[in-house]
Every structure is written in C-alpha cells, then in structure tokens.
Protein backbone atom coordinates (compact mmCIF):
# COMPACT_ATOMS: atom_id res chain seq x y z
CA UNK A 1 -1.05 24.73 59.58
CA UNK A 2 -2.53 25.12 63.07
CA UNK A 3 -4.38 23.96 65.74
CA UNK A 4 -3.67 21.13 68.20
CA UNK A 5 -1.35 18.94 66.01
CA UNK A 6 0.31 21.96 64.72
CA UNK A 7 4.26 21.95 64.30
CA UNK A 8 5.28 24.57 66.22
CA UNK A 9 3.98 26.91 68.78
CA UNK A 10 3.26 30.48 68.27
CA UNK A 11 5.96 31.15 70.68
CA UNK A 12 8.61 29.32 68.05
CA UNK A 13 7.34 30.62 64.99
CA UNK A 14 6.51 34.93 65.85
CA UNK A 15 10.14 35.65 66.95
CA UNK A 16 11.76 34.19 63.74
CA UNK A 17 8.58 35.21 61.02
CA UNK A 18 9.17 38.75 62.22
CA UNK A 19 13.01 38.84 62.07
CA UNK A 20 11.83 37.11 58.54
CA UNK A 21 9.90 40.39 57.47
CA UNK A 22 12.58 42.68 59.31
CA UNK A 23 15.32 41.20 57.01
CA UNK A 24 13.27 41.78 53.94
CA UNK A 25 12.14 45.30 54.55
CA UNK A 26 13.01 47.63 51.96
CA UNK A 27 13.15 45.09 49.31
CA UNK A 28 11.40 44.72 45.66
CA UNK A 29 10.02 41.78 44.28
CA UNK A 30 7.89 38.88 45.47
CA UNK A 31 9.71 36.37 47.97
CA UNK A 32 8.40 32.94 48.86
CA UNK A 33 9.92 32.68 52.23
CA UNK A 34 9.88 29.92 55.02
CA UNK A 35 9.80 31.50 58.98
CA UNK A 36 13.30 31.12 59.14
CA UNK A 37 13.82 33.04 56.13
CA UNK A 38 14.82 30.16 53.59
CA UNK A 39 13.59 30.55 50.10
CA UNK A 40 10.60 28.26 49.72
CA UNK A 41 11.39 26.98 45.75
CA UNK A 42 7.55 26.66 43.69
C-alpha cells in the first residue's frame, strides 16, 4: 500500500483520489472506487 516499494507516488495518486471524491460528491450509496474512479467489483 505504501512505503518504499509502493506503486505510485503521492504526487500520482492525490490529484486523481480527489477528482475521485469531487466526482462523487452529492451522491447516495456506498461506492468501492479505485483512484481513478473505476468501480472496484467485491
């Protein structure tokens, strides 16, 4: 999830989690979402 061997930086992932949250303000329900916004199936 983090640290040194972590995916991406926090500089990649912020920008696009909070356009993420931005583009689900306002709406009900639960969403499992990715940081790009993708619907994360479980």
């Amino acid at each position: 999830m983090g640290g040194p061997d972590a995916r991406l930086s926090i500089d990649e992932s912020i920008p696009n989690l909070v356009s993420t949250i931005d583009a689900y303000e306002g709406r009900g329900g639960l969403h499992y979402l990715d940081y790009l916004g993708r619907v994360v199936p479980w």
